[in-house]
N, C-alpha and C. Protein backbone atom coordinates (compact mmCIF):
# COMPACT_ATOMS: atom_id res chain seq x y z
N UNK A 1 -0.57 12.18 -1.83
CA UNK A 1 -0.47 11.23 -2.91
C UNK A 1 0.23 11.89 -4.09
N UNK A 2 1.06 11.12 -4.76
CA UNK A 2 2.15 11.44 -5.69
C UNK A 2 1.12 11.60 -7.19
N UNK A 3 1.85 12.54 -8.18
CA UNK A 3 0.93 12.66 -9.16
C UNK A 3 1.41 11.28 -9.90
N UNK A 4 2.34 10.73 -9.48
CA UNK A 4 2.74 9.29 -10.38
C UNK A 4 1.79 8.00 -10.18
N UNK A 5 1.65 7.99 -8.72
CA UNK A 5 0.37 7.53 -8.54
C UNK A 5 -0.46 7.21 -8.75
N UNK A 6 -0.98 8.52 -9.12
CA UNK A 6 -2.29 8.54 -9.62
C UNK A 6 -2.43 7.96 -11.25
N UNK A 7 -1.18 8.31 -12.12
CA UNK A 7 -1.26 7.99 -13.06
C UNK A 7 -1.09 6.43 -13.57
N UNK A 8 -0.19 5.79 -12.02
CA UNK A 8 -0.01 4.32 -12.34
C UNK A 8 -1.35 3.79 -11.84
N UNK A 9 -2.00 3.98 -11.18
CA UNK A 9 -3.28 3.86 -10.63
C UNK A 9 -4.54 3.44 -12.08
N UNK A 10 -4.47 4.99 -12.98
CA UNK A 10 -5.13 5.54 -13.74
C UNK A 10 -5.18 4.28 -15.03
N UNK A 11 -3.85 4.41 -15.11
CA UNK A 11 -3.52 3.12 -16.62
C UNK A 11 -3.46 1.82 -16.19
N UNK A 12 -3.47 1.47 -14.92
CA UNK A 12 -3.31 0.07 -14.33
C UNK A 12 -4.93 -0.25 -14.53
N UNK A 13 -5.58 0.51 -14.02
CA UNK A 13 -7.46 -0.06 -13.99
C UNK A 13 -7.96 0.39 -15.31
N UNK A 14 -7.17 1.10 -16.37
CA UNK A 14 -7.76 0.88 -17.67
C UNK A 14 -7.22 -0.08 -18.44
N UNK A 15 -6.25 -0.79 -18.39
CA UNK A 15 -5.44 -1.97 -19.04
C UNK A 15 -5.94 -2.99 -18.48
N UNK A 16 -6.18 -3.56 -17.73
CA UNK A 16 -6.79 -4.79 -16.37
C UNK A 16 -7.91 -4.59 -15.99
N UNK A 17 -8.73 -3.69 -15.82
CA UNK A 17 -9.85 -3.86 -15.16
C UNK A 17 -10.23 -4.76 -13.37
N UNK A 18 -9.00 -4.54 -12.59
CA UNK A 18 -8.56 -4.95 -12.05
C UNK A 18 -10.07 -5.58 -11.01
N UNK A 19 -10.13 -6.33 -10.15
CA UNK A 19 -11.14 -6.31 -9.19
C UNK A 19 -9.84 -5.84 -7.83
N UNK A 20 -9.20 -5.73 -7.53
CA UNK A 20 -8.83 -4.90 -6.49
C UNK A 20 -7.08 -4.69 -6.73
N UNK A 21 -6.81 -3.64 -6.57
CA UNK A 21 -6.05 -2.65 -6.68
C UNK A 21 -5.05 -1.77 -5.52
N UNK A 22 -3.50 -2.22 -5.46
CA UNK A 22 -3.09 -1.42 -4.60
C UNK A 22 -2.12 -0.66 -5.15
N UNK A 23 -1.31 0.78 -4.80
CA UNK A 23 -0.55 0.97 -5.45
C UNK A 23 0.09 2.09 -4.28
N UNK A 24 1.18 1.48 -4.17
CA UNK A 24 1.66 2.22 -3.06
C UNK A 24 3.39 2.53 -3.26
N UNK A 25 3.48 4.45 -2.62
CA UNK A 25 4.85 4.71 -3.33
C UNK A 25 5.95 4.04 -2.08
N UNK A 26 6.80 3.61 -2.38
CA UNK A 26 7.58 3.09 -1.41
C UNK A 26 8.99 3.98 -1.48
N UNK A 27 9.37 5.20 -2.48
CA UNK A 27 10.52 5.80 -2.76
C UNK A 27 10.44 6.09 -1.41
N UNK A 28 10.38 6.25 -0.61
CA UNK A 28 11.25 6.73 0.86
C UNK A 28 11.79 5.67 1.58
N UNK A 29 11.73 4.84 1.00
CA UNK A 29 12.51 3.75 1.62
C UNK A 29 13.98 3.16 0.60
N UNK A 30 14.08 4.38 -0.35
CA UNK A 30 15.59 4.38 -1.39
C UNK A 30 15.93 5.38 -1.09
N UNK A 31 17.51 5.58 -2.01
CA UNK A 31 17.78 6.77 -1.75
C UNK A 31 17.73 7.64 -3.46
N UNK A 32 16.97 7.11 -4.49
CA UNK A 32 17.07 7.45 -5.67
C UNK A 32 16.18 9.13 -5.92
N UNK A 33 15.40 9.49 -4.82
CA UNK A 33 14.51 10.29 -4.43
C UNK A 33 13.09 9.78 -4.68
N UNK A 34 12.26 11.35 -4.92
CA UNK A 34 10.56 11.09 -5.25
C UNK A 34 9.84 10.01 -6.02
N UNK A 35 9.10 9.80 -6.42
CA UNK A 35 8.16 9.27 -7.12
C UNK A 35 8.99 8.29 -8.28
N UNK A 36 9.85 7.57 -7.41
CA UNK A 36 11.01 6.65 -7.94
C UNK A 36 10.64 4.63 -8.07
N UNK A 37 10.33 4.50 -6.71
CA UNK A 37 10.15 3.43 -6.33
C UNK A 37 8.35 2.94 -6.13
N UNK A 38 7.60 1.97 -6.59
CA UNK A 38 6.15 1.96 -6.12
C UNK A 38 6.27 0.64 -6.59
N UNK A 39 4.79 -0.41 -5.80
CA UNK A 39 4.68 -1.42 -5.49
C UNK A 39 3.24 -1.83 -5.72
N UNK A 40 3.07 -2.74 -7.05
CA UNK A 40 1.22 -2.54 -7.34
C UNK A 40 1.02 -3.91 -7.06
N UNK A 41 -0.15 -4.29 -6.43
CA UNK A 41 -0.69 -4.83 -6.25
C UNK A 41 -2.48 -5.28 -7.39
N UNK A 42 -2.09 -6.32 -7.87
CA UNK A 42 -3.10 -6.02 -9.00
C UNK A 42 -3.72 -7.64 -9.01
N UNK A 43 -4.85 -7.66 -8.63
CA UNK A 43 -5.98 -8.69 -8.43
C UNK A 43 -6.94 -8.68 -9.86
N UNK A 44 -7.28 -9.75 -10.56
CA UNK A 44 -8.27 -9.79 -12.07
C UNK A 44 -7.87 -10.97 -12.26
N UNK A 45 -9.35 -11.39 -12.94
CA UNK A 45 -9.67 -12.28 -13.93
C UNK A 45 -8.91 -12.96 -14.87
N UNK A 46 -8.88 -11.39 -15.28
CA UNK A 46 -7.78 -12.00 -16.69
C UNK A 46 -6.61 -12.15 -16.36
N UNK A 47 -5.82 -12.08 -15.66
CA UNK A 47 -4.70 -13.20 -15.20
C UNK A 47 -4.94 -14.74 -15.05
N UNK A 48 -6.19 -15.30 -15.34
CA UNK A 48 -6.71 -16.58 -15.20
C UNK A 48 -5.80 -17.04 -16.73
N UNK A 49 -4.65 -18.29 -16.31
CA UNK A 49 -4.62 -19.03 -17.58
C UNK A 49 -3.04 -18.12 -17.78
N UNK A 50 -2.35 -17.26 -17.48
CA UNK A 50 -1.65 -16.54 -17.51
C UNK A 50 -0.39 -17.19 -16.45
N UNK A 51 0.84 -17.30 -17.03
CA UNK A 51 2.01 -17.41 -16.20
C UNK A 51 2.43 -16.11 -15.90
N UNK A 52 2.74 -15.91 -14.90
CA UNK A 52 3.63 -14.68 -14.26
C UNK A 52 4.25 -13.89 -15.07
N UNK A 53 5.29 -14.12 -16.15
CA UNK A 53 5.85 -13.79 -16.65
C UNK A 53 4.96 -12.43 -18.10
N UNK A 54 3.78 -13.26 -18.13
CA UNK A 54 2.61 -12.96 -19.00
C UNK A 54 1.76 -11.55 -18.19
N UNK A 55 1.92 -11.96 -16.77
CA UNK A 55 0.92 -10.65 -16.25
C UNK A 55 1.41 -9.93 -16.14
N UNK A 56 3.03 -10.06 -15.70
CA UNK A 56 4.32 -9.07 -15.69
C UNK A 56 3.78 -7.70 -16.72
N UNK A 57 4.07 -8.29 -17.83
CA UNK A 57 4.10 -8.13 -19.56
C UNK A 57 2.84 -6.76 -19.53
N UNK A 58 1.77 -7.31 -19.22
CA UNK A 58 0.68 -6.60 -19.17
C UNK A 58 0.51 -5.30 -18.27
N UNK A 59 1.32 -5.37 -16.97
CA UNK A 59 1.39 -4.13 -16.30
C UNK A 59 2.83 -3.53 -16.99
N UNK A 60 4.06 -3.88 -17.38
CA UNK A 60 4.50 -3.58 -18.42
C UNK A 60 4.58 -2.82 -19.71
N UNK A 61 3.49 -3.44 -20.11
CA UNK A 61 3.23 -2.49 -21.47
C UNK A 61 1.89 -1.33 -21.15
N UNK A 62 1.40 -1.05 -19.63
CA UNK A 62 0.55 -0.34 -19.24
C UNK A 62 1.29 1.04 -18.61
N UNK A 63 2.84 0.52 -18.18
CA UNK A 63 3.66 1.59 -17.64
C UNK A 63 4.62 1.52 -18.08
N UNK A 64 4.48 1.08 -19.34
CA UNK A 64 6.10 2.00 -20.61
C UNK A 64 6.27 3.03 -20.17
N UNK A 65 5.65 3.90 -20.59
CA UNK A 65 5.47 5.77 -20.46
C UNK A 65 6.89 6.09 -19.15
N UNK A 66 5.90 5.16 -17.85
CA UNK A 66 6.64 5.95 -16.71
C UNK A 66 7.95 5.04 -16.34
N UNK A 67 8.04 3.70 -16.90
CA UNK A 67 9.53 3.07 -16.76
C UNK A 67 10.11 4.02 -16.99
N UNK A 68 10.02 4.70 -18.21
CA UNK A 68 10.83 5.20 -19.46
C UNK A 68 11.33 6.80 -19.10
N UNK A 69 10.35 7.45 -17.87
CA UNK A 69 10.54 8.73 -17.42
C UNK A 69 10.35 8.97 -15.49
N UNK A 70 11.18 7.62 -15.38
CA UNK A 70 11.91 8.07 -13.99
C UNK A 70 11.31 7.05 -12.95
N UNK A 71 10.64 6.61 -13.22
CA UNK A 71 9.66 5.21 -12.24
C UNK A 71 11.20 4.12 -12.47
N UNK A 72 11.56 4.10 -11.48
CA UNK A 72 13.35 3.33 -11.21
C UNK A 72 12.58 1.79 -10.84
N UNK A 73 11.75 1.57 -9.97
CA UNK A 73 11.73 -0.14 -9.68
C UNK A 73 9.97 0.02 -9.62
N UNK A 74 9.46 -1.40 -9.71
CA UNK A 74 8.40 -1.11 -10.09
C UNK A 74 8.22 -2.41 -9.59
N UNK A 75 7.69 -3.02 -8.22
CA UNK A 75 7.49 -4.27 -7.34
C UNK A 75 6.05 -4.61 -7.66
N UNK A 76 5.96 -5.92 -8.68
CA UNK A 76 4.63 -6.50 -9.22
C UNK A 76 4.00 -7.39 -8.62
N UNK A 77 3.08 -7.42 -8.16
CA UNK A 77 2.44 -8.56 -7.76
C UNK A 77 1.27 -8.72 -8.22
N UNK A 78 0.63 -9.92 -9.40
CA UNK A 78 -0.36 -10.32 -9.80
C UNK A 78 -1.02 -11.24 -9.40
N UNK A 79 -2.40 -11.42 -9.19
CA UNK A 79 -3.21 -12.68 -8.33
C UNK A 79 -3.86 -12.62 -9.33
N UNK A 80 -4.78 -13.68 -9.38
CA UNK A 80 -6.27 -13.74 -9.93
C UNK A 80 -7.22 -13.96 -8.70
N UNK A 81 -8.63 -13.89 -8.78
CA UNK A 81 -9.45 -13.60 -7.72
C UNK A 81 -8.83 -14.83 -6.39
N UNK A 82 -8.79 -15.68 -7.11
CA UNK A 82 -8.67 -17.18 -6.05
C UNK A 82 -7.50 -17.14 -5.80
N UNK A 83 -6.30 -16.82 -6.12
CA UNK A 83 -4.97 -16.59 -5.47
C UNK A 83 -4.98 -15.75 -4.57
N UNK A 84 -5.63 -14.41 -5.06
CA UNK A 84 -5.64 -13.46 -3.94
C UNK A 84 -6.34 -14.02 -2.85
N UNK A 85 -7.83 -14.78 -2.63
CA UNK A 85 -8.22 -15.10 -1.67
C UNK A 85 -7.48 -16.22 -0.68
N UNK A 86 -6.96 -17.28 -1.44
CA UNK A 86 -5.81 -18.22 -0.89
C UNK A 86 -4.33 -17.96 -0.28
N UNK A 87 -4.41 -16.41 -0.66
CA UNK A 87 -3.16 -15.60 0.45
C UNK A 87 -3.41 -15.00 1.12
N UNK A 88 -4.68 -15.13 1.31
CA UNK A 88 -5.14 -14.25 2.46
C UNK A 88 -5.32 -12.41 2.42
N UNK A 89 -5.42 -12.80 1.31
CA UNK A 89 -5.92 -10.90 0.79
C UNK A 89 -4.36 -9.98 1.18
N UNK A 90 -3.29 -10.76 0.73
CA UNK A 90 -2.41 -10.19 1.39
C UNK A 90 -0.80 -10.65 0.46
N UNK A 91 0.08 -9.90 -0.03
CA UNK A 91 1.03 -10.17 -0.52
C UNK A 91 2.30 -9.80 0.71
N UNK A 92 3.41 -10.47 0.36
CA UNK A 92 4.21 -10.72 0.85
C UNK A 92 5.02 -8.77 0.75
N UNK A 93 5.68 -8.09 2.23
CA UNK A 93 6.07 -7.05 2.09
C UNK A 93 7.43 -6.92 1.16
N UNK A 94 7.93 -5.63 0.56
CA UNK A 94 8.45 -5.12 -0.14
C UNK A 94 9.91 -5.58 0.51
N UNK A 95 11.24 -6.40 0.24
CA UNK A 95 12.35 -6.18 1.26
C UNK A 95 13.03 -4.97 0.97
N UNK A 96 13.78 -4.92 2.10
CA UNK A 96 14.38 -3.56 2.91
C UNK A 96 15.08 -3.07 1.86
N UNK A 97 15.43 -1.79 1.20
CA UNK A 97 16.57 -1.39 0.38
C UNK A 97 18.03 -2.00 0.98
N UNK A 98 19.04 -1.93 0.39
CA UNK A 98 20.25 -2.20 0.53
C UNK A 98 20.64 -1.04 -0.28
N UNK A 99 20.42 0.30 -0.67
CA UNK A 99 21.14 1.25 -0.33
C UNK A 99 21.57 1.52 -2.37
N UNK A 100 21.08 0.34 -3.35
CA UNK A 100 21.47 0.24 -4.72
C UNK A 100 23.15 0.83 -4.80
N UNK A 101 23.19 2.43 -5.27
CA UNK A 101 24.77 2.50 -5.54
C UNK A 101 25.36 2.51 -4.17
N UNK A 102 24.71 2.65 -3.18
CA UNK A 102 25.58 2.66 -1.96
C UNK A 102 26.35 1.71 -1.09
N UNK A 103 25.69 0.40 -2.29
CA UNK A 103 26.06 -0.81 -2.01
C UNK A 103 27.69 -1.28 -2.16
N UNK A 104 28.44 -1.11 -0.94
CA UNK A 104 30.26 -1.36 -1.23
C UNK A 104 29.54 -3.34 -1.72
N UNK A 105 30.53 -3.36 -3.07
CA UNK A 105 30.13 -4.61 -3.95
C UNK A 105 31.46 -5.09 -3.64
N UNK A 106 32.33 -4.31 -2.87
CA UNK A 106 33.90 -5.27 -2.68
C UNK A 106 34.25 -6.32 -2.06
């Protein structure tokens, strides 16, 4: 486990108080290197009453710090208890890289 991890982990369940919690590094599936790419999964309450754009905001201003020092993409997914249970305890997977600069755009 990545020490970034731990730290998006760390500030995600002190900002939210989350009732369930995933946070998983996905940088090996870029080519930007280490502790680049991760994918949180964040279940709470207080997303009740909240548009997307709003819960965004909140894991957002919980991982300024690591946007700001090398955390390159940062794949959000917010539920509240009853969304999460109505998807089946389960968010939709991460799609495949396309490679970012390796991408011929011609």
């Amino acid at each position: 486990m990545s020490a970034v991890l731990d730290v998006i982990k760390t500030k995600v369940v002190a900002a939210i108080a989350p009732d369930h919690l995933e946070v998983l590094d996905e940088s090996h599936n870029h080519s930007r290197g280490v502790d680049t790419h991760f994918r949180v999964v964040v279940v709470s309450e207080r997303f009740d009453g909240l548009r997307l754009a709003q819960r965004h905001q909140l894991i957002y201003q919980a991982l300024a710090a690591e946007l700001q020092q090398g955390v390159h993409a940062l794949a959000i997914h917010t539920l509240t208890p009853a969304e999460w249970q109505q998807n089946g305890q389960t968010v939709a997977a991460s799609p495949a890289c396309r490679g970012g600069s390796k991408v011929d755009f011609s």
